[in-house]
Protein backbone atom coordinates (compact mmCIF):
# COMPACT_ATOMS: atom_id res chain seq x y z
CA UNK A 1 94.88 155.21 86.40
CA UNK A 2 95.38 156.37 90.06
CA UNK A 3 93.48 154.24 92.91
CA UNK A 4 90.32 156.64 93.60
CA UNK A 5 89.76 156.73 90.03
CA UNK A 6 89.67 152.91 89.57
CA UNK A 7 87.41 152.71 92.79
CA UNK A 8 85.40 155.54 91.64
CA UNK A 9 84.45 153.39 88.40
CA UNK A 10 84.22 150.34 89.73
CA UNK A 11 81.31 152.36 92.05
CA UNK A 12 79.57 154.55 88.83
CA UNK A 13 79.46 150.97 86.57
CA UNK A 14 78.54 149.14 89.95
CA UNK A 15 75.68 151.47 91.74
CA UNK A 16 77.69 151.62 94.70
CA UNK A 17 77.08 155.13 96.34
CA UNK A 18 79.55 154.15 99.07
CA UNK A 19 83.17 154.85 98.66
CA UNK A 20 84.31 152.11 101.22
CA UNK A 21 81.92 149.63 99.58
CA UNK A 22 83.27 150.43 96.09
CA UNK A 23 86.58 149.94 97.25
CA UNK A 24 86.20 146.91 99.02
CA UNK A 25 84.75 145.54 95.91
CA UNK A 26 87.41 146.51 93.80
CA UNK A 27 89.68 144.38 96.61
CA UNK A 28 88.00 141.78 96.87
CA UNK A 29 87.38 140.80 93.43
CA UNK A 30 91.07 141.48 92.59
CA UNK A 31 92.40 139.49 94.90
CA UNK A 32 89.81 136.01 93.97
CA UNK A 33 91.09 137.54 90.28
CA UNK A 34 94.91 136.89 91.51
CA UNK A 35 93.83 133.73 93.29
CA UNK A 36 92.62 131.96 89.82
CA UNK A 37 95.91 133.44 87.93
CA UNK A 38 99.56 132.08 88.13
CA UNK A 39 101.63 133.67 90.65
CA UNK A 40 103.59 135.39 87.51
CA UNK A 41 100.18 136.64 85.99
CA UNK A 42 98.94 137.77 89.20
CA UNK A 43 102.37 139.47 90.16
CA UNK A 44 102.36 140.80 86.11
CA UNK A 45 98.74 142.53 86.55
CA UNK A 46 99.33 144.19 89.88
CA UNK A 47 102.29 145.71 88.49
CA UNK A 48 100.20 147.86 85.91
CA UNK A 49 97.50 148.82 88.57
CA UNK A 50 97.81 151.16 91.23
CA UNK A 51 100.19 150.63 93.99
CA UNK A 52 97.75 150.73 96.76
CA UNK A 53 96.58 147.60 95.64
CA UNK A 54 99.28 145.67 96.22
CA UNK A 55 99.36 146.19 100.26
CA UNK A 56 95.54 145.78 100.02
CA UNK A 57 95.19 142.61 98.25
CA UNK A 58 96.67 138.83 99.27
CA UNK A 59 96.25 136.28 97.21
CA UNK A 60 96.97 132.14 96.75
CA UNK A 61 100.27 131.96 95.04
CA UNK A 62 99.11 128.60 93.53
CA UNK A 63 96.47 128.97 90.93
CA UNK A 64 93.35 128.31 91.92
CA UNK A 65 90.72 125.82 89.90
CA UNK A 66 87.88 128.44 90.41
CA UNK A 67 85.16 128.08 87.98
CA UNK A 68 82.83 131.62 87.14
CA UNK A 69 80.23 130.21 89.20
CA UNK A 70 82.34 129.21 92.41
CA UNK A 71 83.79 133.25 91.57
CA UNK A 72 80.62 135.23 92.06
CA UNK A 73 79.26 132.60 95.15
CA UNK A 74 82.69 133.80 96.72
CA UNK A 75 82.54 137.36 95.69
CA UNK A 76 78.94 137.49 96.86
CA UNK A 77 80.13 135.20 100.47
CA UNK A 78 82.66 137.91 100.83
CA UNK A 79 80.58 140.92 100.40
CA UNK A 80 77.68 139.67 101.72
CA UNK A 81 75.62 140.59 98.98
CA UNK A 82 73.35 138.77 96.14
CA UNK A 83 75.02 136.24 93.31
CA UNK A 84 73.33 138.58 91.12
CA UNK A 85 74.63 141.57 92.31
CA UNK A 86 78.56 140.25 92.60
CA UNK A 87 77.82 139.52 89.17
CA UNK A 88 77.19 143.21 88.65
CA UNK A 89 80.24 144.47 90.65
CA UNK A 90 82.49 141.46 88.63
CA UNK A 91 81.24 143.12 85.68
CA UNK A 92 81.78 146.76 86.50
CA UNK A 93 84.92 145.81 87.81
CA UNK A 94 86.12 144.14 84.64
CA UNK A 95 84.55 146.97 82.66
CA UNK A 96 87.48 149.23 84.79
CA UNK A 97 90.23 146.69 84.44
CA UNK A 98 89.78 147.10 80.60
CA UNK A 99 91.01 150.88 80.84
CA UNK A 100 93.42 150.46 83.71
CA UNK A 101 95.89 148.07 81.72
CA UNK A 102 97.31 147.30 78.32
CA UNK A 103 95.49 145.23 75.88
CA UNK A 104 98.50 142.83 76.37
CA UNK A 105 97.93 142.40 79.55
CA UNK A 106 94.08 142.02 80.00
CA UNK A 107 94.64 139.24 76.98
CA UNK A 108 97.06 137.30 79.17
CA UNK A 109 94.40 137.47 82.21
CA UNK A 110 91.32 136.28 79.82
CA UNK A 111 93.68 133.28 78.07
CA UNK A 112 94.07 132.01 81.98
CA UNK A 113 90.47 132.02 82.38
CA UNK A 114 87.80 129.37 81.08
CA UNK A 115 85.69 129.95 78.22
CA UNK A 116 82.51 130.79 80.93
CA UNK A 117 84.00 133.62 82.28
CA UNK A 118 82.79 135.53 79.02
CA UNK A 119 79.55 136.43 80.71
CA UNK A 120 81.61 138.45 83.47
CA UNK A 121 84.21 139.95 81.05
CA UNK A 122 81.49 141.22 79.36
């Protein structure tokens, strides 16, 4: 999947009408993503996503103890936005992940996740 496609989707699933904003959201929740994976799993899943991603996103090398909660209050700090609408945009952006890369890989991602992430894989 090329980079305006996955930022197109992320937008559709999310209600975002603005390009920028979609895009930013795809960024930002990637990179708390990589920040909460091993360096390996982070470095494994940009590797199967567009390449623009990996100028636009910097993440924590160490893996971060971020609980689902913690991960939509920082989405939502970042984009200045609502819990419950970070929750939407986590969702929609999950939603996109799904399609962008191999089963394989989106198993690895949810094993290195805690159980209550469910809600926002859903």
């Amino acid at each position: 999947m090329k980079f305006e496609e996955f930022v197109r989707r992320v937008g559709e699933r999310a209600g975002i009408a603005d390009r920028f904003e979609a895009e930013r959201t795809a960024v930002v929740v990637l990179e708390l993503l990589c920040d909460r994976l091993t360096e390996k799993e982070a470095h494994d899943l940009l590797s199967q996503l567009p390449a623009l991603f990996n100028e636009l996103v910097a993440y924590t090398p160490a893996q971060l103890p971020i609980t689902a909660d913690e991960f939509v209050d920082r989405v939502a700090g970042s984009l200045r936005i609502s819990p419950s609408e970070a929750r939407t945009r986590i969702r929609a952006f999950f939603t996109t992940l799904r399609e962008a890369v191999t089963r394989g890989e989106l198993q690895d991602v949810v094993e290195l996740l805690d159980p209550e992430y469910a809600d926002l894989l859903a």
